[in-house]
C-alpha atoms as a PDB file:
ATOM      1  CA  UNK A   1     -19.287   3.018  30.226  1.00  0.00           C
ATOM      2  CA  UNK A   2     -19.905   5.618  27.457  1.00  0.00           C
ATOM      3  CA  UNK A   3     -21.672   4.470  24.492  1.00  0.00           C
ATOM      4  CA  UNK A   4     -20.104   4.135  21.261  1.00  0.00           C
ATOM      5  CA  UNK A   5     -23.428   5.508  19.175  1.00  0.00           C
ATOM      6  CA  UNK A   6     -23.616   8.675  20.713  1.00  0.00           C
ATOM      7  CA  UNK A   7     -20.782  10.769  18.864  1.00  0.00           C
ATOM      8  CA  UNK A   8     -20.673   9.322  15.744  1.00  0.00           C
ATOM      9  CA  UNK A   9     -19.728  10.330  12.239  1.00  0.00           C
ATOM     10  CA  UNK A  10     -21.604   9.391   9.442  1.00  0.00           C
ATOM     11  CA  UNK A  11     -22.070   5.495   8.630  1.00  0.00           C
ATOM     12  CA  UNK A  12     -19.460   4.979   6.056  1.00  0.00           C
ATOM     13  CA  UNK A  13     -16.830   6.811   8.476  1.00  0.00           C
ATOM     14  CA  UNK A  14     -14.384   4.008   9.641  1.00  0.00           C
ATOM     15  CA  UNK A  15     -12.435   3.732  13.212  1.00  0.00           C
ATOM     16  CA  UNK A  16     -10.295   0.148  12.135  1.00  0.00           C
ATOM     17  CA  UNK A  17      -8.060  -0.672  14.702  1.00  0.00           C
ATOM     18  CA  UNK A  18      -5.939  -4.133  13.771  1.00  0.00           C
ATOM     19  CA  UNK A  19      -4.450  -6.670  15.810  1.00  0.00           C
ATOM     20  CA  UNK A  20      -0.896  -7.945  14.138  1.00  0.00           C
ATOM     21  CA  UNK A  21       0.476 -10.985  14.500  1.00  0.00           C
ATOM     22  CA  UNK A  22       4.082 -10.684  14.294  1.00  0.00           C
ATOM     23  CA  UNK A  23       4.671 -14.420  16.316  1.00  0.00           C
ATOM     24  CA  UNK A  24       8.337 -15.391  15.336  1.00  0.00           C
ATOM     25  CA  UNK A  25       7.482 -19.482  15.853  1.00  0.00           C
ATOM     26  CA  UNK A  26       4.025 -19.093  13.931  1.00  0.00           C
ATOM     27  CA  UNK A  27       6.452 -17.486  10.961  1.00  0.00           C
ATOM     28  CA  UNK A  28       9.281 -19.827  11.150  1.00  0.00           C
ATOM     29  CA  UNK A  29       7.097 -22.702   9.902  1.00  0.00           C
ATOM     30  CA  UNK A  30       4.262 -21.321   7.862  1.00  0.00           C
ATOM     31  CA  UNK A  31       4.377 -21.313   3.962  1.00  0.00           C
ATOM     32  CA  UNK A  32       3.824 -17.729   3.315  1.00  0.00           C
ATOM     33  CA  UNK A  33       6.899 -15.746   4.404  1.00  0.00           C
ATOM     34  CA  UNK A  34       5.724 -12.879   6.461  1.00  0.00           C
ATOM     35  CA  UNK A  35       6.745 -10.035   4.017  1.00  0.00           C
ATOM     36  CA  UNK A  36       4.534 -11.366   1.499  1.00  0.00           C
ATOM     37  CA  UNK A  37       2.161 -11.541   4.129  1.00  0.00           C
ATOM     38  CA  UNK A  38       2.478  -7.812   5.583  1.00  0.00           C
ATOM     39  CA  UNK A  39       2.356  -6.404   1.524  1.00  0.00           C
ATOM     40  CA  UNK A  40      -1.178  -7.848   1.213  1.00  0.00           C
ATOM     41  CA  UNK A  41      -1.874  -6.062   4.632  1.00  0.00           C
ATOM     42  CA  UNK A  42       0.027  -3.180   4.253  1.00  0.00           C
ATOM     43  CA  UNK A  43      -2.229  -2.460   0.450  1.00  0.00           C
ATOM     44  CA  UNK A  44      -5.305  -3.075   2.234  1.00  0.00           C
ATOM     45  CA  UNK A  45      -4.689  -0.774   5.182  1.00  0.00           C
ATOM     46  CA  UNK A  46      -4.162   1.983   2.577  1.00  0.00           C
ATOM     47  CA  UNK A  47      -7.498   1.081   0.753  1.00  0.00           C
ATOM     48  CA  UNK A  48      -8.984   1.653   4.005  1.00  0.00           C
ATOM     49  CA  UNK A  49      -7.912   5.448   4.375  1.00  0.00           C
ATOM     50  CA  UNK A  50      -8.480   5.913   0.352  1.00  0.00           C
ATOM     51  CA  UNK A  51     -11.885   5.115   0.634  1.00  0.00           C
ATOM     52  CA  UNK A  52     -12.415   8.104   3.020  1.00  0.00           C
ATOM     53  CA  UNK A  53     -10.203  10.524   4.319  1.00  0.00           C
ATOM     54  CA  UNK A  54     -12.309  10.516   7.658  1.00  0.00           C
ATOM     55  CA  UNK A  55     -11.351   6.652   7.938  1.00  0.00           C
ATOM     56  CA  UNK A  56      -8.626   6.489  10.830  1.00  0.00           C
ATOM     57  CA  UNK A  57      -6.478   3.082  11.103  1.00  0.00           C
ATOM     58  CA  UNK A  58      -4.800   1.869  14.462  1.00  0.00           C
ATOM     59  CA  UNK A  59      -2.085  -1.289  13.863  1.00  0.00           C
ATOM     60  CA  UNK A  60      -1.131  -3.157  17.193  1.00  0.00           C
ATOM     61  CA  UNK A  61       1.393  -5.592  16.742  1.00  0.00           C
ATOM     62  CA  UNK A  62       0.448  -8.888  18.990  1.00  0.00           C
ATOM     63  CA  UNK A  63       4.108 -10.556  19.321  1.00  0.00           C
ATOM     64  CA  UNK A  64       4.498 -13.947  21.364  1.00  0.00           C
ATOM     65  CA  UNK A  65       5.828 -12.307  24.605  1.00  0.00           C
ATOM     66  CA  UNK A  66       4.265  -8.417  24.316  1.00  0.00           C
ATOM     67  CA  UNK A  67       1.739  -6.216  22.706  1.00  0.00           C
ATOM     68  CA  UNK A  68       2.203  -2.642  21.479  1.00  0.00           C
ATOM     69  CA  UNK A  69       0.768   0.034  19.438  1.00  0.00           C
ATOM     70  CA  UNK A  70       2.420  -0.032  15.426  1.00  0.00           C
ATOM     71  CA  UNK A  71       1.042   3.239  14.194  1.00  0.00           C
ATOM     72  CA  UNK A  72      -2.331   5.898  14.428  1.00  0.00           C
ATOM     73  CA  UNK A  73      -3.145   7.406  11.543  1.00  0.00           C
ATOM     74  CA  UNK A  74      -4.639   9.777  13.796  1.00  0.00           C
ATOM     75  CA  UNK A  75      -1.599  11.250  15.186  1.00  0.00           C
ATOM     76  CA  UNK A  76      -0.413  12.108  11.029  1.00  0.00           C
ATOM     77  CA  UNK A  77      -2.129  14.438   9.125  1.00  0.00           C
ATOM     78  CA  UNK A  78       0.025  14.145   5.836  1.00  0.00           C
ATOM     79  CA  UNK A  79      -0.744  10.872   3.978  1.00  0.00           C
ATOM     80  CA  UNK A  80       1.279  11.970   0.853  1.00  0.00           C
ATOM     81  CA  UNK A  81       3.595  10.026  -0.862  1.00  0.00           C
ATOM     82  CA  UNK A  82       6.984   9.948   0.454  1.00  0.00           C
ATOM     83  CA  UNK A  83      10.157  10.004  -2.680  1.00  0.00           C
ATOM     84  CA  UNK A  84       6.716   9.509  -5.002  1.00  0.00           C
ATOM     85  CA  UNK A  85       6.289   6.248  -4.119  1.00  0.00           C
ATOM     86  CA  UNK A  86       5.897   4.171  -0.745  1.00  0.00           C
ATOM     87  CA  UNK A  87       3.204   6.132   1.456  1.00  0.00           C
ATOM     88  CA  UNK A  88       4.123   7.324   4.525  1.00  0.00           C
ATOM     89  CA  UNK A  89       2.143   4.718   6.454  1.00  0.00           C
ATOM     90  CA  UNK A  90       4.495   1.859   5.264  1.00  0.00           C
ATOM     91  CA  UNK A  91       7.023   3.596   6.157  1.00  0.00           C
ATOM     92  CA  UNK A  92       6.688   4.546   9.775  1.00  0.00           C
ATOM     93  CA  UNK A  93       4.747   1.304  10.485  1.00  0.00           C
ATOM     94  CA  UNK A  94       7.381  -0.733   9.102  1.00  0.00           C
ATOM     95  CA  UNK A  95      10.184   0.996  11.212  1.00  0.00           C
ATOM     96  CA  UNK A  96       7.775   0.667  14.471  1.00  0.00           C
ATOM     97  CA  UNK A  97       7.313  -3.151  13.438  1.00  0.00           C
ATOM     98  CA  UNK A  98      10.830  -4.130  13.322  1.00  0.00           C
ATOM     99  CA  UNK A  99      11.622  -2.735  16.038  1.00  0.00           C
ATOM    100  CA  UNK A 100       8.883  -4.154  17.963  1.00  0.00           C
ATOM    101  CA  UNK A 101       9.843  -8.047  16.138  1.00  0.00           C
ATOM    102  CA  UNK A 102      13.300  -7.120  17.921  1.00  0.00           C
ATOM    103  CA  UNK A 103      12.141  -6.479  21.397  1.00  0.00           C
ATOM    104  CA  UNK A 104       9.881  -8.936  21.049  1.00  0.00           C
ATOM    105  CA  UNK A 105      12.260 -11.788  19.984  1.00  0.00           C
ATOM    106  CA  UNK A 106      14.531 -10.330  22.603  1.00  0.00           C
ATOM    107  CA  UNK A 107      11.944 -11.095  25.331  1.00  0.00           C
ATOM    108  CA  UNK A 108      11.595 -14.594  24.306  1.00  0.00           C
ATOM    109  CA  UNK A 109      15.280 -15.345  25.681  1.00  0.00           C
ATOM    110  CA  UNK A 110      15.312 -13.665  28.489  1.00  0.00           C
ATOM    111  CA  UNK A 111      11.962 -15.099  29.405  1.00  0.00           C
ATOM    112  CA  UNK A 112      10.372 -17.762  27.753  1.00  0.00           C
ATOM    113  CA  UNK A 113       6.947 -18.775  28.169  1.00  0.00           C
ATOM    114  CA  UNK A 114       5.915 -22.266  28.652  1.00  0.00           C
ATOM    115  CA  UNK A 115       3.072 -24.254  27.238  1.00  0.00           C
ATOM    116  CA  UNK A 116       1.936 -23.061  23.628  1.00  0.00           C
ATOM    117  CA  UNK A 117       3.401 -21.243  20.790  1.00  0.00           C
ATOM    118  CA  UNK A 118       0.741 -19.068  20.825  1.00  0.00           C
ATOM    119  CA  UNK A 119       0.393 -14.844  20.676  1.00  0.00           C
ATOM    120  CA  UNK A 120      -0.775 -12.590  23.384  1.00  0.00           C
ATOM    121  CA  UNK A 121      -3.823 -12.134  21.661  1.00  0.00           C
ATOM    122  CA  UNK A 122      -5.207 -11.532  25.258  1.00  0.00           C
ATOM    123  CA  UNK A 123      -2.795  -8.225  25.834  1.00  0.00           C
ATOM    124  CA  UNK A 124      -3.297  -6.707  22.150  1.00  0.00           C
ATOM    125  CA  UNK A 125      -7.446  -7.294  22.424  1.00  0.00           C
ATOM    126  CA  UNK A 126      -7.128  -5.196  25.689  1.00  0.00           C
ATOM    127  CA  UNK A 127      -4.815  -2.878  24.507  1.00  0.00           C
ATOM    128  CA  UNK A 128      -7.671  -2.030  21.783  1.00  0.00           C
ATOM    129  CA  UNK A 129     -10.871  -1.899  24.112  1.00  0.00           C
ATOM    130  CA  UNK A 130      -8.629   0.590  26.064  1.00  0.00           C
ATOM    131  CA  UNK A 131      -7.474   3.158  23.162  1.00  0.00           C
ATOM    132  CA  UNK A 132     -11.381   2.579  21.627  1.00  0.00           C
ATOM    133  CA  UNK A 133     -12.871   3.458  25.296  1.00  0.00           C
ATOM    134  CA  UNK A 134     -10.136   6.562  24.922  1.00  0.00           C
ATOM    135  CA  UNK A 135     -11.825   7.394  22.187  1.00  0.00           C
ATOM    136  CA  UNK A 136     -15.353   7.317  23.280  1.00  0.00           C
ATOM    137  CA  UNK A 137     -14.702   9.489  26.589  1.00  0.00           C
ATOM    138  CA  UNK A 138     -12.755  12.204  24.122  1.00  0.00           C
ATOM    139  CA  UNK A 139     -15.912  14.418  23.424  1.00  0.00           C
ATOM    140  CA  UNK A 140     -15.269  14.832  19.846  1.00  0.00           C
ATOM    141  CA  UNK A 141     -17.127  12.819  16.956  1.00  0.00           C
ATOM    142  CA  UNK A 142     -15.085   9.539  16.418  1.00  0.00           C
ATOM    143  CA  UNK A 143     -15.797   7.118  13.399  1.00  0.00           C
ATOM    144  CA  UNK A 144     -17.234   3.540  14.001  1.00  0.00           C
ATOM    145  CA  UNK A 145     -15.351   1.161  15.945  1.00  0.00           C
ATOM    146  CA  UNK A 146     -14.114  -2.111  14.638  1.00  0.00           C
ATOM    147  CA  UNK A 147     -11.358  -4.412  15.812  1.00  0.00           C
ATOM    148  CA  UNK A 148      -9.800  -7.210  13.176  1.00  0.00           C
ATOM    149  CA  UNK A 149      -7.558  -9.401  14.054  1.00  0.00           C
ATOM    150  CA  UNK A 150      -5.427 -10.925  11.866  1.00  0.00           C
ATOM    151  CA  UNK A 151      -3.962 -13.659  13.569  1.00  0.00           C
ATOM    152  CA  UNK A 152      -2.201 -17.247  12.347  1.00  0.00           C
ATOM    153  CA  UNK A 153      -0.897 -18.666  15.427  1.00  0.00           C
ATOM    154  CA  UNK A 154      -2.840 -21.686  17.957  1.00  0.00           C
ATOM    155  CA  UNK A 155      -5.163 -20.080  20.670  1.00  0.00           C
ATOM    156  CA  UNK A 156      -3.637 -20.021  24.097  1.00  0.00           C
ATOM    157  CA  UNK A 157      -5.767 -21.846  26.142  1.00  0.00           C
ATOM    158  CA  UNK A 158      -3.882 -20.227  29.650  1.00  0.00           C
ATOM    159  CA  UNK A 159      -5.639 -16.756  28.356  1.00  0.00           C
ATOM    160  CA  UNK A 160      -8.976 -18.096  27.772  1.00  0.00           C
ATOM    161  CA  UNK A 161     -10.793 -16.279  31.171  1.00  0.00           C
ATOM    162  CA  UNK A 162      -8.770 -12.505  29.833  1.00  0.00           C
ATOM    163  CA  UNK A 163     -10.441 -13.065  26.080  1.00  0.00           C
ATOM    164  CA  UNK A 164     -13.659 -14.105  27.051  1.00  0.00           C
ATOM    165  CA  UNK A 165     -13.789 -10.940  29.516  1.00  0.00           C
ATOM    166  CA  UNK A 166     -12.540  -8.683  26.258  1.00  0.00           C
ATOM    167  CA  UNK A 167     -14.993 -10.212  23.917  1.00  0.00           C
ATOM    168  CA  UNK A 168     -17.787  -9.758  26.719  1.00  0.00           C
ATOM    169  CA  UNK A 169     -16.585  -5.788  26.598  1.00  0.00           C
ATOM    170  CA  UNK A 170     -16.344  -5.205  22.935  1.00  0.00           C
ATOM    171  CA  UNK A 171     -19.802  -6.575  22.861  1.00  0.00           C
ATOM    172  CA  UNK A 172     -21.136  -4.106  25.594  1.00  0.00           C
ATOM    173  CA  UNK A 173     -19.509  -1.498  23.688  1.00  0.00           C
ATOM    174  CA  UNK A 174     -20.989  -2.259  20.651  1.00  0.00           C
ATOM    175  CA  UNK A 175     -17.430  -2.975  18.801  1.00  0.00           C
ATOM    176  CA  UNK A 176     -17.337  -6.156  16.678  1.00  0.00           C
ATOM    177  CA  UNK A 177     -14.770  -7.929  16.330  1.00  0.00           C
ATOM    178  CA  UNK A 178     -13.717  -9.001  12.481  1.00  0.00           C
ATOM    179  CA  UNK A 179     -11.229 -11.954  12.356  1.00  0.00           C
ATOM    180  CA  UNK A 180      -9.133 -13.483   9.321  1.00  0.00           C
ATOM    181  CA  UNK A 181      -7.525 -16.204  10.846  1.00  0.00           C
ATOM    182  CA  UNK A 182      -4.903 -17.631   8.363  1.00  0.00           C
ATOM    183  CA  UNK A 183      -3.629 -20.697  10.416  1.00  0.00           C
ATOM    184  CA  UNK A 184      -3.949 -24.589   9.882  1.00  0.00           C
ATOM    185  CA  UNK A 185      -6.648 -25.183  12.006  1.00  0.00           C
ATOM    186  CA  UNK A 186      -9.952 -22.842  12.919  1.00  0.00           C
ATOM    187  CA  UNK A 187      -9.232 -20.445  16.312  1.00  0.00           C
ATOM    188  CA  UNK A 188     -12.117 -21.314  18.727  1.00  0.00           C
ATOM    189  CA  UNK A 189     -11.573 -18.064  20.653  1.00  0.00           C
ATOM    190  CA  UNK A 190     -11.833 -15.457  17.505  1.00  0.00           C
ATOM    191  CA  UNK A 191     -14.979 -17.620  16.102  1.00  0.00           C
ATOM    192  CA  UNK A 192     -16.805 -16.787  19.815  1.00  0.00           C
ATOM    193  CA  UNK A 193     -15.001 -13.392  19.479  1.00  0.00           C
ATOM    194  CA  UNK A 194     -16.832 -12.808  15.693  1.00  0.00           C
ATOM    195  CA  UNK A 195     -20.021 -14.727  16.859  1.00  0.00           C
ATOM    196  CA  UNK A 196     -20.658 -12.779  20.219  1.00  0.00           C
ATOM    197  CA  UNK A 197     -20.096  -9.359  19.448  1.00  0.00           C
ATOM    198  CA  UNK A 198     -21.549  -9.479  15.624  1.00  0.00           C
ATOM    199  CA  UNK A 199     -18.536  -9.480  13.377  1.00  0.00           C
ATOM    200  CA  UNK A 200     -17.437 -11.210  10.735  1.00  0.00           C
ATOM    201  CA  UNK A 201     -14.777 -14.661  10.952  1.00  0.00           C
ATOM    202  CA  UNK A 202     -13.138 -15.972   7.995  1.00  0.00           C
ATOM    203  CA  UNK A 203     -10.486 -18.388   6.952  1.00  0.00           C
ATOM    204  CA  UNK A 204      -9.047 -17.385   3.555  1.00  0.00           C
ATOM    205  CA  UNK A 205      -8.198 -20.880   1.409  1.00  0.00           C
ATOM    206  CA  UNK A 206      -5.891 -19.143  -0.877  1.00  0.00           C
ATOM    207  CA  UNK A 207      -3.431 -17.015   0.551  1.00  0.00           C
ATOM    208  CA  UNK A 208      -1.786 -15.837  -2.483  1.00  0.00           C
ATOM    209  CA  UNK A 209      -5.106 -13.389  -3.009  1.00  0.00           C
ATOM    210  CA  UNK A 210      -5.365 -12.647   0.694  1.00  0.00           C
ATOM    211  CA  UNK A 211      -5.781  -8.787  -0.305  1.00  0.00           C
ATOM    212  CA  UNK A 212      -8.768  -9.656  -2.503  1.00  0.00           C
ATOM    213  CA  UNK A 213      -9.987 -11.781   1.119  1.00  0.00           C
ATOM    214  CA  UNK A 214      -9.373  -8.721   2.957  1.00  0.00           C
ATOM    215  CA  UNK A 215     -10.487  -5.846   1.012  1.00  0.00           C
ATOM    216  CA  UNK A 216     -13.914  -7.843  -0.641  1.00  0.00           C
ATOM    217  CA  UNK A 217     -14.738  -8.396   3.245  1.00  0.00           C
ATOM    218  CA  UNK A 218     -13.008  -6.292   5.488  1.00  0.00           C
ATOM    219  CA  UNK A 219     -13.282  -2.911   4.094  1.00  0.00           C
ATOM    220  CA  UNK A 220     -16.677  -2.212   3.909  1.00  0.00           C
ATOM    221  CA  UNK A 221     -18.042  -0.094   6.622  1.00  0.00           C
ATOM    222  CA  UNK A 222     -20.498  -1.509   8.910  1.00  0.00           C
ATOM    223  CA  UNK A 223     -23.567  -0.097   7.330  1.00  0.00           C
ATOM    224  CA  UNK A 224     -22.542  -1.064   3.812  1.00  0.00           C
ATOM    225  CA  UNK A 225     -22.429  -4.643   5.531  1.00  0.00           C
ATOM    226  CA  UNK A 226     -26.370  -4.324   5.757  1.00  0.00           C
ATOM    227  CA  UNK A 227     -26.695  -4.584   1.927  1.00  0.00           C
ATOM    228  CA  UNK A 228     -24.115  -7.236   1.435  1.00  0.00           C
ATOM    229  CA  UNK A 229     -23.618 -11.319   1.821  1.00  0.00           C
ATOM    230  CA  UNK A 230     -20.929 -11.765   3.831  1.00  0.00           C
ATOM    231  CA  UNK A 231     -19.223 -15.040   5.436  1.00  0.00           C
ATOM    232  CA  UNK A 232     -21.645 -16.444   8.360  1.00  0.00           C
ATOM    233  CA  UNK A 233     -19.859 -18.370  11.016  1.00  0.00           C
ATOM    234  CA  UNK A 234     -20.411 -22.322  10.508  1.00  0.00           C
ATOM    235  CA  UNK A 235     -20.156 -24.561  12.876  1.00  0.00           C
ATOM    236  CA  UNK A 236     -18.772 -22.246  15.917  1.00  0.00           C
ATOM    237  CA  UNK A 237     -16.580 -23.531  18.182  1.00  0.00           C
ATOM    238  CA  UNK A 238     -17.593 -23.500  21.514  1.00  0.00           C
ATOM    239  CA  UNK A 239     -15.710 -25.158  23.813  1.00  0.00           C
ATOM    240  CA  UNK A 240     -14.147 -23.107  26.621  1.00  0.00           C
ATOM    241  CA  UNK A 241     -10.425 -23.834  28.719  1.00  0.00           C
ATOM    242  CA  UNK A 242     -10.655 -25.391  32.110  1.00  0.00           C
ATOM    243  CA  UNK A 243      -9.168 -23.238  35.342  1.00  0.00           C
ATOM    244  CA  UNK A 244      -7.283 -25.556  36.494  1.00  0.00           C
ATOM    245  CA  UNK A 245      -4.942 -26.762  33.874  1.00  0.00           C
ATOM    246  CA  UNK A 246      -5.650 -24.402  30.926  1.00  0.00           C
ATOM    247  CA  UNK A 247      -6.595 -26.949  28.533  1.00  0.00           C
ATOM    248  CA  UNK A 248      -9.379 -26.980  25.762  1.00  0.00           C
ATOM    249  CA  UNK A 249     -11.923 -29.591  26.921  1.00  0.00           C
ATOM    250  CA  UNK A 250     -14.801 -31.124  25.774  1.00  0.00           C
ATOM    251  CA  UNK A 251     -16.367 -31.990  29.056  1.00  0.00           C
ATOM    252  CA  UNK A 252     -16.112 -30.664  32.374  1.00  0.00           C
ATOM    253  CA  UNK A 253     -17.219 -29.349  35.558  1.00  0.00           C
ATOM    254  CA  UNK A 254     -18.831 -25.665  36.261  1.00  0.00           C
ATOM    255  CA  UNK A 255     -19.105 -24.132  39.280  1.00  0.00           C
ATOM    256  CA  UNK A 256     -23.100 -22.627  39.697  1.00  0.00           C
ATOM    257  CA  UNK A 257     -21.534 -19.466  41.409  1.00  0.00           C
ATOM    258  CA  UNK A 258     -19.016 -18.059  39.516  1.00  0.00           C
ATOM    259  CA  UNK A 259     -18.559 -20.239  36.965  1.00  0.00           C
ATOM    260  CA  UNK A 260     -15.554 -21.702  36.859  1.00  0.00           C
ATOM    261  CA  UNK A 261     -14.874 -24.488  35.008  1.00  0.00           C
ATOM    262  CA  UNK A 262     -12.574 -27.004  35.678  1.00  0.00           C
ATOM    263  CA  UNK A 263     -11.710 -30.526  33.798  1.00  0.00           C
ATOM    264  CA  UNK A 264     -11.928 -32.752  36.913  1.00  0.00           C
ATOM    265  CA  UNK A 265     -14.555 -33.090  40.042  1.00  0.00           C
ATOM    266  CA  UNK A 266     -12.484 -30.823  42.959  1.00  0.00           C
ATOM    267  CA  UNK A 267     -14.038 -31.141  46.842  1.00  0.00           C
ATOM    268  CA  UNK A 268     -13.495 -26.854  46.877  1.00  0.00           C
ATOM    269  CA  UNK A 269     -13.751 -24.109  43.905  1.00  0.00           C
ATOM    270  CA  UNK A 270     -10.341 -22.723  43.596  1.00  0.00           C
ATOM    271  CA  UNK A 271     -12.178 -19.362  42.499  1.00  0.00           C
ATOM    272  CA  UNK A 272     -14.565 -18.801  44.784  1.00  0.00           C
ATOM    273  CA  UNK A 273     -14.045 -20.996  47.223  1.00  0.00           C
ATOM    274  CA  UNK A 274     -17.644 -23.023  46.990  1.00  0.00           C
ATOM    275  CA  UNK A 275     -17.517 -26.659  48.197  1.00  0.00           C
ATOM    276  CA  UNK A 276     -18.838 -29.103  45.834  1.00  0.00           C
ATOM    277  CA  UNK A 277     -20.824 -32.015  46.774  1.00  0.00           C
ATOM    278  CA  UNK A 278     -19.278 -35.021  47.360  1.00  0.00           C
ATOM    279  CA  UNK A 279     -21.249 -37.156  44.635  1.00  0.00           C
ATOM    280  CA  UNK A 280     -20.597 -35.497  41.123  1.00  0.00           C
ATOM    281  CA  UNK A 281     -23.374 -35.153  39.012  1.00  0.00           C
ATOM    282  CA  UNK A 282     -23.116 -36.428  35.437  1.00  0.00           C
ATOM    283  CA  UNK A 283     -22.401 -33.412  32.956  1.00  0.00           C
ATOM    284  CA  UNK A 284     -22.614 -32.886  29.385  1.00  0.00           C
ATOM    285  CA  UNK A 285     -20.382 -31.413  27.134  1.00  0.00           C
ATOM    286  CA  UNK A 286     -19.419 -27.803  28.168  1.00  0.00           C
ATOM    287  CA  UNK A 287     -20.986 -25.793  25.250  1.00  0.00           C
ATOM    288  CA  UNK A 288     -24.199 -27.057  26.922  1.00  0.00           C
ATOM    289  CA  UNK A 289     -23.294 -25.913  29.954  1.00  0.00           C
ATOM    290  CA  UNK A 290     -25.297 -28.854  31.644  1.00  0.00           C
ATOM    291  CA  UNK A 291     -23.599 -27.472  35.080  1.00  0.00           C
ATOM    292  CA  UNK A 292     -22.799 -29.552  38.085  1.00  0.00           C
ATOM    293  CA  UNK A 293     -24.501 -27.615  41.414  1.00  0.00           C
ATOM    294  CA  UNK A 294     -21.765 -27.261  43.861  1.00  0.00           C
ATOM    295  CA  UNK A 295     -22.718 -26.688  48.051  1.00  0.00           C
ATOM    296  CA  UNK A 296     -22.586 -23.084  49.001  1.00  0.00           C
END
């Protein structure tokens, strides 16, 4: 894997790229309507390629059945003003969007997914680590890596084991992983995300000055962040999904070889196929990861 330090522009050069969530059932119930919500974004993406005209900015819109890329400022040279007053970024990411909400909201009909409302946060955190690793293998200096996501809907616990593996590659290529979670309750997987790879989670409590949230902690490059007090996760959640029934647990069972975990005592790893013993040892809470020693 190539390493992310080793074409670099200076330190206050920026590579953003920022996960959207455009969910249509997280939307339909929250208070903030979502065009509210996508002016506060929309100012603070163009603060980010004011501050330098090196900074590049890469939107992908994480819908609840798909993922797909919004807009790369790196594929437009000409930020001007378009009719002297909307920049052209708003412009073409706002056509890409709707279109996207569309298909999106489209694919919900024709195939809807069971269990929870939640995004693909899985597909749009892959489809990053892919056009970052792009990046690094193109031989020409590229700007420092960050991923944000900016995400309101519940975590999905069915895509625990494909955001775990994304968080363990962002951290190997040295790309945190920002998150501004705006929902009811605190995400457990973007706290680990922010926690393991050494960026920075926050849950705004007014969302009327979410720009001030986002451009006070956000837009600072990551050597600027050296000199500054920002938000320190609290109180991390932990807790991981079982394989069996994809459901947040407390308590559990791991499997020694490949780690599986699973809410109830199985005879057989469905994984890996190691056979458990047939007394179950006593386990504490998974974050411990007290594990129960299966046969082999």
């Amino acid at each position: 894997m190539a390493s992310a330090p080793s074409k670099l522009y200076a330190d206050d050069v920026s590579l953003l790229v920022v996960l959207l969530d455009t969910n249509p059932f997280f939307w339909s119930t929250y208070s903030l309507p979502f065009s509210k919500f996508l002016s506060h974004v929309l100012a603070f993406l163009n603060s980010i390629l004011v501050l330098n005209q090196l900074n590049e900015v890469v939107v992908i819109g994480t819908g609840y059945a798909s993922c797909k890329y919004l807009y790369n400022s790196s594929s437009y040279s000409n930020r001007s003003l378009e009719d002297g007053r909307m920049p052209a970024l708003c412009t073409r990411l706002l056509n890409n969007l709707e279109e996207f909400m569309i298909g999106d909201e489209q694919s919900i009909k024709e195939d809807p997914r069971e269990g929870t409302m939640s995004s693909l946060l899985s597909g749009s955190l892959s489809m990053a680590l892919c056009y970052l690793q792009k990046v690094f293998r193109s031989g020409s200096l590229h700007p420092h890596p960050r991923i944000l996501c900016l995400q309101g809907s519940p975590d999905g616990p069915e895509q625990y084991v494909a955001i775990m593996n994304s968080i363990f590659s962002a951290q190997r290529s040295m790309v945190p992983i920002d998150s501004c979670y705006i929902g009811s309750h605190n995400s457990a997987f973007l706290q680990q995300a922010s926690y393991i790879t050494g960026g920075v989670y926050l849950k705004p409590q007014q969302m009327d000055g979410l720009f001030q949230y986002l451009s006070t902690v956000f837009a600072t490059d990551l050597h600027s962040r050296t000199f500054l007090q920002l938000p320190k996760s609290v109180g991390v959640d932990f807790r991981a999904s079982c394989f069996c029934h994809k459901k947040t647990i407390d308590m559990g069972f791991v499997c020694s070889v490949c780690l599986s975990i699973f809410c109830k005592h199985h005879k057989k790893c469905s994984t890996c196929g190691s056979v458990f013993g047939e007394t179950p040892v006593a386990v504490d809470s998974v974050s411990k990861l007290k594990r129960k020693t299966p046969e082999t």
